[in-house]
C-alpha atoms as a PDB file:
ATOM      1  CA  UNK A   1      72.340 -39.102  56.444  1.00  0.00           C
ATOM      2  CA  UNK A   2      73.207 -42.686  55.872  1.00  0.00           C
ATOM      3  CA  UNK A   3      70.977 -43.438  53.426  1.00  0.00           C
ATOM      4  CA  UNK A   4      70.188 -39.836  51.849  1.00  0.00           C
ATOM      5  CA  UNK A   5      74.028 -39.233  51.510  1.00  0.00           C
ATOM      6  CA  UNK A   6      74.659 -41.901  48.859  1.00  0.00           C
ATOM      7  CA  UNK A   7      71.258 -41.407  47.598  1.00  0.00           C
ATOM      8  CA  UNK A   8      72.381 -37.643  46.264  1.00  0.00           C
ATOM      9  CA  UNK A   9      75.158 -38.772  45.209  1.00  0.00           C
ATOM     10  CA  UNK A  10      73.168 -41.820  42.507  1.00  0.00           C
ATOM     11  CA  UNK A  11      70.803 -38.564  41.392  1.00  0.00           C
ATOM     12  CA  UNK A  12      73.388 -36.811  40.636  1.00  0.00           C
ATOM     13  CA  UNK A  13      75.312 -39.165  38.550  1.00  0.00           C
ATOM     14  CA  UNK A  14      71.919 -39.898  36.728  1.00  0.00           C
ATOM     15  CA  UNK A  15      71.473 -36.755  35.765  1.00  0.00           C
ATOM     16  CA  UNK A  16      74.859 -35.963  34.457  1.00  0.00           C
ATOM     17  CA  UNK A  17      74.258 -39.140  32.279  1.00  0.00           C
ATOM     18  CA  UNK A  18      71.006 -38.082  31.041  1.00  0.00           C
ATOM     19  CA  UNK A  19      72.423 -34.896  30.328  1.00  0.00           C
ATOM     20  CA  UNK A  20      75.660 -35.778  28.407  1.00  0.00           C
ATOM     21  CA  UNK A  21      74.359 -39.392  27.714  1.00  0.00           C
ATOM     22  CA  UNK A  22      73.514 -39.588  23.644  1.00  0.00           C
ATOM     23  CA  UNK A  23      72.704 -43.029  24.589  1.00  0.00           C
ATOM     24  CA  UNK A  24      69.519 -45.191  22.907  1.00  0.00           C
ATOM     25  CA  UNK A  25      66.171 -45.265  24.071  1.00  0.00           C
ATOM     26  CA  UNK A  26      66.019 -48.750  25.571  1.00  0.00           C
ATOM     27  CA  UNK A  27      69.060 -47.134  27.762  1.00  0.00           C
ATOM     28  CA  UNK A  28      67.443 -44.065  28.691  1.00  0.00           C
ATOM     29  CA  UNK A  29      64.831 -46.027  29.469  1.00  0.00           C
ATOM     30  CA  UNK A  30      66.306 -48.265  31.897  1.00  0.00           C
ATOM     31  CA  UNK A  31      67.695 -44.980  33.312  1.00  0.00           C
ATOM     32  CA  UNK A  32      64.522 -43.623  33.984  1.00  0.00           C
ATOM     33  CA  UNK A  33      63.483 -46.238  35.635  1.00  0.00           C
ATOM     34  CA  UNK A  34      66.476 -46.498  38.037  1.00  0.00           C
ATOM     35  CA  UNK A  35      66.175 -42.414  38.680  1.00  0.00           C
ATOM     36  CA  UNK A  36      62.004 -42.777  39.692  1.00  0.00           C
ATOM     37  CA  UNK A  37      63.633 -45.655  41.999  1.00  0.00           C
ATOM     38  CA  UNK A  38      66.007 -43.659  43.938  1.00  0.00           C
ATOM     39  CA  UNK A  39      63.672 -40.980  44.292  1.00  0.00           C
ATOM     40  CA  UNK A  40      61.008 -43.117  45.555  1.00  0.00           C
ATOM     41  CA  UNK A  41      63.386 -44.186  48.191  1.00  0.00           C
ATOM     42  CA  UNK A  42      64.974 -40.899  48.964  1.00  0.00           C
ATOM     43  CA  UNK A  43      60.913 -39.991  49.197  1.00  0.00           C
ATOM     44  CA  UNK A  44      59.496 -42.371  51.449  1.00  0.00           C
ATOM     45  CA  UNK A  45      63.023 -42.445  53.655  1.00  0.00           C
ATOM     46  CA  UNK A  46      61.559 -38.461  53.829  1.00  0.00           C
ATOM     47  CA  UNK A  47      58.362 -39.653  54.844  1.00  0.00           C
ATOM     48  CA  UNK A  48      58.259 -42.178  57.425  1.00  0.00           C
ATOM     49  CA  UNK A  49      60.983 -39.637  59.072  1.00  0.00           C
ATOM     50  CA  UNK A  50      58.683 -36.769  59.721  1.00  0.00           C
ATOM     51  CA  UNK A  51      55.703 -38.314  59.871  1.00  0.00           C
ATOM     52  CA  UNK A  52      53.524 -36.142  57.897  1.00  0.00           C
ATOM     53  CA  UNK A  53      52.096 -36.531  54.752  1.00  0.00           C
ATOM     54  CA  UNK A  54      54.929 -36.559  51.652  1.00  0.00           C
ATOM     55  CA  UNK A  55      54.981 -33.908  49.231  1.00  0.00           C
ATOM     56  CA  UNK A  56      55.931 -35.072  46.333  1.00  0.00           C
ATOM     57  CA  UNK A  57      55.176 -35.427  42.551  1.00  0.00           C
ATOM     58  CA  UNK A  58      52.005 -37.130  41.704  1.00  0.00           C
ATOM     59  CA  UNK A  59      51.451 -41.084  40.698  1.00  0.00           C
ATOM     60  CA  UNK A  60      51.643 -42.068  37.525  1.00  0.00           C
ATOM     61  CA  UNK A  61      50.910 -44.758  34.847  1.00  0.00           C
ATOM     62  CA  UNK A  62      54.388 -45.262  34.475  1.00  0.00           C
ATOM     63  CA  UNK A  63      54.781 -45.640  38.312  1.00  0.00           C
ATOM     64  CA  UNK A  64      52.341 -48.711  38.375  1.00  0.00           C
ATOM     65  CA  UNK A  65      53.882 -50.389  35.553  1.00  0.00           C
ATOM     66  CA  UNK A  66      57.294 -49.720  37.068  1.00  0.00           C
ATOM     67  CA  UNK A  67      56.129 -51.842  40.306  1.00  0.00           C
ATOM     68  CA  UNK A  68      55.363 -55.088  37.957  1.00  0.00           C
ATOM     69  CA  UNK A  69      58.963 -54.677  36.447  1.00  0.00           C
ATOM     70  CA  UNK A  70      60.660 -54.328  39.422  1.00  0.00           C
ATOM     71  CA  UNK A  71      58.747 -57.214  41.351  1.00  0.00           C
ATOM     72  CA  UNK A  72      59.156 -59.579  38.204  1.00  0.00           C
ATOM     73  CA  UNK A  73      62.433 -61.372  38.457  1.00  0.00           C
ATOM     74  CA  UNK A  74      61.285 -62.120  42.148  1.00  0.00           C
ATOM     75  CA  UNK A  75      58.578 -64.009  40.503  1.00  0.00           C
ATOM     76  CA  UNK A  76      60.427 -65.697  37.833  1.00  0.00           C
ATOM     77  CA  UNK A  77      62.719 -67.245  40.587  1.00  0.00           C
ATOM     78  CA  UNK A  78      59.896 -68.838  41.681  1.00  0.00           C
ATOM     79  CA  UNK A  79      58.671 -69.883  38.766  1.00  0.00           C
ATOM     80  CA  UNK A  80      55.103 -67.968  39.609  1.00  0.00           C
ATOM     81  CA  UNK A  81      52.009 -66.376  37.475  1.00  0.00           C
ATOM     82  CA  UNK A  82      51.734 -62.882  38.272  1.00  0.00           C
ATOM     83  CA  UNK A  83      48.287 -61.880  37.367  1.00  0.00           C
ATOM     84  CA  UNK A  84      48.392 -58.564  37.000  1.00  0.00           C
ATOM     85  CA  UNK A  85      45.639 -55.792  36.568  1.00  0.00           C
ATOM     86  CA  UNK A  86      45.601 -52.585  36.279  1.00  0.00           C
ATOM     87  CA  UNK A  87      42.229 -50.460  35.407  1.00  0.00           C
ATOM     88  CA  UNK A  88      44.525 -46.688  35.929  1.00  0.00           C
ATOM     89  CA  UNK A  89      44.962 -44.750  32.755  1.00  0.00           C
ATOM     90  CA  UNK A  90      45.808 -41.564  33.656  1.00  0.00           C
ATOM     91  CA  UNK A  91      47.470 -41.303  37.007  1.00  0.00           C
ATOM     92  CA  UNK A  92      45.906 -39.934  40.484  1.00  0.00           C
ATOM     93  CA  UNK A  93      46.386 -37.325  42.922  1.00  0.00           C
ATOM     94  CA  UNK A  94      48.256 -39.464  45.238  1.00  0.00           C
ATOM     95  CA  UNK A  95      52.158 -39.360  46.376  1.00  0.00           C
ATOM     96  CA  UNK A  96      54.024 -41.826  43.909  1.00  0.00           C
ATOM     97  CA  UNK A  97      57.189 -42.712  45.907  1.00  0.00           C
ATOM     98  CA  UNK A  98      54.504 -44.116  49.194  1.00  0.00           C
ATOM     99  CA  UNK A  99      52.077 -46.145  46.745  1.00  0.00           C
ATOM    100  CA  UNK A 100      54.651 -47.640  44.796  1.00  0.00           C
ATOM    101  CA  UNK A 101      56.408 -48.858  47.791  1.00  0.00           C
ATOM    102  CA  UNK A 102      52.852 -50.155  48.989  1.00  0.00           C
ATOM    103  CA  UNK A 103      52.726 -51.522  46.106  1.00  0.00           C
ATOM    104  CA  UNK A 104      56.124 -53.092  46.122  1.00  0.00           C
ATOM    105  CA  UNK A 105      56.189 -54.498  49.775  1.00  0.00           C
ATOM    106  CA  UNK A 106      52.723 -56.285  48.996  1.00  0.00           C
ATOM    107  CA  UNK A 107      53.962 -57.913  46.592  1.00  0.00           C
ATOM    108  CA  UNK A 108      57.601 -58.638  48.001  1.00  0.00           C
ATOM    109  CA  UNK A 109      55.577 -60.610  50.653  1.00  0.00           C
ATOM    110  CA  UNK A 110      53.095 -62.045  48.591  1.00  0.00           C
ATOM    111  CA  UNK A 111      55.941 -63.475  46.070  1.00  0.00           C
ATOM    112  CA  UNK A 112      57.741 -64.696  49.920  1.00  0.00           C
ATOM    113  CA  UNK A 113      54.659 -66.195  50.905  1.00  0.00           C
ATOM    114  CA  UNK A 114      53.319 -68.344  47.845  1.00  0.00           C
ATOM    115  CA  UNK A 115      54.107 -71.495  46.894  1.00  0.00           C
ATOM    116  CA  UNK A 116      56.952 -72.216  44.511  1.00  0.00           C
ATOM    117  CA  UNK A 117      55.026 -72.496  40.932  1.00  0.00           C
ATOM    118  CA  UNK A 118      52.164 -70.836  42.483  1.00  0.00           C
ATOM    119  CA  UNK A 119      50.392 -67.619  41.629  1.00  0.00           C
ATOM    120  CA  UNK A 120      50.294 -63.777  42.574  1.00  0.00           C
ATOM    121  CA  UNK A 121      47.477 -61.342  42.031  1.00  0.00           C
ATOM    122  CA  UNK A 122      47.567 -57.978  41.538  1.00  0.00           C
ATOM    123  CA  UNK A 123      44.354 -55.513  41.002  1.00  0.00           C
ATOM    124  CA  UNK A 124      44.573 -52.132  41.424  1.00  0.00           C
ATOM    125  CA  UNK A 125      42.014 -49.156  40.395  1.00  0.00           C
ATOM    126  CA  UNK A 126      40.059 -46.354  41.237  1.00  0.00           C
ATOM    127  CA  UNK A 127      36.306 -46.232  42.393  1.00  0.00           C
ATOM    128  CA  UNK A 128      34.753 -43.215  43.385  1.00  0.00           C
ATOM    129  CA  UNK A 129      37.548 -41.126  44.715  1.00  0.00           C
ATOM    130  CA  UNK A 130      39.339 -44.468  46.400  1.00  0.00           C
ATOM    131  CA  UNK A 131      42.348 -46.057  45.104  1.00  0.00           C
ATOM    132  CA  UNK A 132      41.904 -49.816  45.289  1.00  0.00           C
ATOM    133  CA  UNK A 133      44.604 -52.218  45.733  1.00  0.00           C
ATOM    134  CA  UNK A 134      44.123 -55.866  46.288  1.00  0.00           C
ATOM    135  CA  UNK A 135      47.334 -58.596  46.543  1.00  0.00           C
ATOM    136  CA  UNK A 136      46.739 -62.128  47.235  1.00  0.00           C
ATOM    137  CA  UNK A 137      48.887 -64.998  47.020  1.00  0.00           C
ATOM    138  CA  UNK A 138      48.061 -68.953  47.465  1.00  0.00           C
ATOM    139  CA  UNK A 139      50.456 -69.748  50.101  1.00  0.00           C
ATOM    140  CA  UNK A 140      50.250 -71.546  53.265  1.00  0.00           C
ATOM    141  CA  UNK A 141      47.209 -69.770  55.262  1.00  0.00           C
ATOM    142  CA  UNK A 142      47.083 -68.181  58.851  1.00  0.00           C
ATOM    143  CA  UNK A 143      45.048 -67.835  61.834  1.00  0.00           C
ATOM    144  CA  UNK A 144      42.877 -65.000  63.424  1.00  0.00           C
ATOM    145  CA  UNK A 145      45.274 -64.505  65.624  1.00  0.00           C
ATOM    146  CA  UNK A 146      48.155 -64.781  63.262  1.00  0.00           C
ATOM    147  CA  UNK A 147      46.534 -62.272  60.988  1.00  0.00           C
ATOM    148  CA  UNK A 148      46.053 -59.641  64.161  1.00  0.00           C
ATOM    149  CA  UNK A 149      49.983 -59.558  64.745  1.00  0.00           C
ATOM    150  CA  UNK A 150      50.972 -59.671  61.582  1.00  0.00           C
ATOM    151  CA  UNK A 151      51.187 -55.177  60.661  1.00  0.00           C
ATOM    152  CA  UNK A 152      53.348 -55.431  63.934  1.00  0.00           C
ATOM    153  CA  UNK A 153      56.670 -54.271  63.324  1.00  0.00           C
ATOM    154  CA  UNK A 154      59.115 -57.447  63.833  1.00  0.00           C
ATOM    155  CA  UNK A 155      56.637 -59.175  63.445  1.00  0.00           C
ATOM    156  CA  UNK A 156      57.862 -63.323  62.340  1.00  0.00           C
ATOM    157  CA  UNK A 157      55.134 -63.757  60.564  1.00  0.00           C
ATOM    158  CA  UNK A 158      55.972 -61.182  57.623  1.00  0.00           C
ATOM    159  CA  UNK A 159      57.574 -63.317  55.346  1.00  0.00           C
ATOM    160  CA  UNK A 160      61.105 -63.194  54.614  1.00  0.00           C
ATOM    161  CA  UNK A 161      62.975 -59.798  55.520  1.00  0.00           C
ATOM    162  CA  UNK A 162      63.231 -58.275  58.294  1.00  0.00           C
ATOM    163  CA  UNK A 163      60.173 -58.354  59.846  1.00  0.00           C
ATOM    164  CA  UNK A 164      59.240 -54.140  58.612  1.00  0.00           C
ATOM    165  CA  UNK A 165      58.064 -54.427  55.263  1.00  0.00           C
ATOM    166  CA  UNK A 166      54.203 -54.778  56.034  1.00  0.00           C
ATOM    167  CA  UNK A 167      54.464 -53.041  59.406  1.00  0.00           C
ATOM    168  CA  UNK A 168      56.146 -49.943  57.427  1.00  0.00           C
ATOM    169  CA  UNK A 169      53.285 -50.384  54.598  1.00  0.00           C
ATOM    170  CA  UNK A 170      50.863 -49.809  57.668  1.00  0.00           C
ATOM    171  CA  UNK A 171      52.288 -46.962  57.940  1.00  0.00           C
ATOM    172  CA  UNK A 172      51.980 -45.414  54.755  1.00  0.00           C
ATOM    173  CA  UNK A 173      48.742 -46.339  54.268  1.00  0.00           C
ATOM    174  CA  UNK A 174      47.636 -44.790  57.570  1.00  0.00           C
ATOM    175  CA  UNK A 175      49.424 -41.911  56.836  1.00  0.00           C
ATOM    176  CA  UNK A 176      47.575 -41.032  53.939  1.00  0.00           C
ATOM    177  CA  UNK A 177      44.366 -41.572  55.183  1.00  0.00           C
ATOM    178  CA  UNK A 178      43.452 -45.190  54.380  1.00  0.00           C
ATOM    179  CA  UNK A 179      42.738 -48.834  55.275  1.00  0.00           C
ATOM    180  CA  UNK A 180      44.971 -51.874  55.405  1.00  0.00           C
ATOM    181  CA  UNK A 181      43.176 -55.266  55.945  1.00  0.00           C
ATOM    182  CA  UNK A 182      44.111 -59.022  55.492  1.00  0.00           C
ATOM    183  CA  UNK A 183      41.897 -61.564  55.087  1.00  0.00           C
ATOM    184  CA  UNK A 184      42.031 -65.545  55.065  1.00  0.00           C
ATOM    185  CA  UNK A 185      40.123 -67.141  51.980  1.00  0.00           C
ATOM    186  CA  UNK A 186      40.128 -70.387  50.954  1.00  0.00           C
ATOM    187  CA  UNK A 187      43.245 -71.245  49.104  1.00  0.00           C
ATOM    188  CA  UNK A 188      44.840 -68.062  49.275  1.00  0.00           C
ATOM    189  CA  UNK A 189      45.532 -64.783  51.682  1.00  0.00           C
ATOM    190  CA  UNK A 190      44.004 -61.318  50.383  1.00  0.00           C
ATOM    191  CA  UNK A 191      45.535 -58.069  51.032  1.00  0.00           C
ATOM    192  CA  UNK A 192      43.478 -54.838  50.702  1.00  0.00           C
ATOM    193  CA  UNK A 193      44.336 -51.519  50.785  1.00  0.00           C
ATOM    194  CA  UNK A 194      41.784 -48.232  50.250  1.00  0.00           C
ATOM    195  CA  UNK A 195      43.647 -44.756  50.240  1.00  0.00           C
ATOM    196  CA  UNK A 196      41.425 -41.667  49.284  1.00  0.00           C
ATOM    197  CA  UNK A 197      42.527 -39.563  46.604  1.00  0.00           C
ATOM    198  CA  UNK A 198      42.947 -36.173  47.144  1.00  0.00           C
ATOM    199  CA  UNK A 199      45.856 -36.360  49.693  1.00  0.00           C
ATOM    200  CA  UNK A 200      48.482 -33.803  49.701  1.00  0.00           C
ATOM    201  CA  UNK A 201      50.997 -34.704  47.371  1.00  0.00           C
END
């Protein structure tokens, strides 16, 4: 109720702006963006609560896209090169709200962990039925045993935070069916997540 309370409340004041709003389209825009934020939120609050597969509108184009504006001032402060790719065109049957915050806590640690001026990457795309997402990041490397801990939750070696963001995109992934590795390689850390598509959305 903490969080889902004032979460109804921001919906609701979006829509009554979109619906008495005659406002321009850079505007509704930005609106649009804030709306598919809350309800990503309000969605994946949802899911990690019952512990069940969310159902919930399917992902989008305009869901990845919204991941590398909402991750970007976090990499200007840093001064880093976000490589970004992106081979989706026309969405997947997939639950939006739970890969965009994949998406978003990958990154959100990646960004932590690099080195100031340094450089992010981002792939994501679909092969054969799999959604592919790989995150890497050229910070300082870790261990074997490092790297074992590290999905814990509380774990001090997620960087930055609180210690849940890669232990809750476990999680997800898990939930939905799929894989969640790390790997050291030289000069950088790789993320790598494989979620079948198909999953009840």
């Amino acid at each position: 109720h903490e969080i889902n309370n004032p979460l109804g409340g921001m919906l609701m004041a979006i829509d009554t702006l979109k619906y008495h709003s005659d406002s321009d389209p850079r505007t509704m825009k930005t609106v649009a963006l804030i709306e598919r934020g809350l309800t990503q939120i309000r969605d994946t609050v949802g899911g990690l609560l019952v512990e069940a597969r969310a159902k919930s509108r399917e992902l989008t184009v305009h869901d990845i896209e919204d991941v590398r504006t909402l991750v970007m001032p976090q990499a200007r402060s840093k001064a880093l090169h976000l490589d970004w790719r992106n081979t989706i065109e026309d969405g997947a049957r997939l639950p939006a709200p739970l890969i965009r915050q994949i998406m978003i806590n990958l990154l959100l640690n990646a960004i932590q962990a690099a080195a100031p001026r340094g450089e992010v990457g981002c792939v994501v795309g679909i092969t054969d039925d799999i959604l592919n997402l790989s995150v890497t990041n050229d910070g300082k490397s870790m261990t074997d045993d490092q790297i074992m801990h590290l999905f814990e939750p509380f774990s001090p070696l997620s960087e930055g935070g609180h210690g849940l963001g890669l232990w809750v995109t476990y999680q997800i992934v898990h939930q939905l069916g799929g894989e969640i590795r790390a790997d050291r390689e030289p000069e950088r850390m790789r993320f790598s997540v494989a979620i079948p598509i198909g999953s009840d959305t």
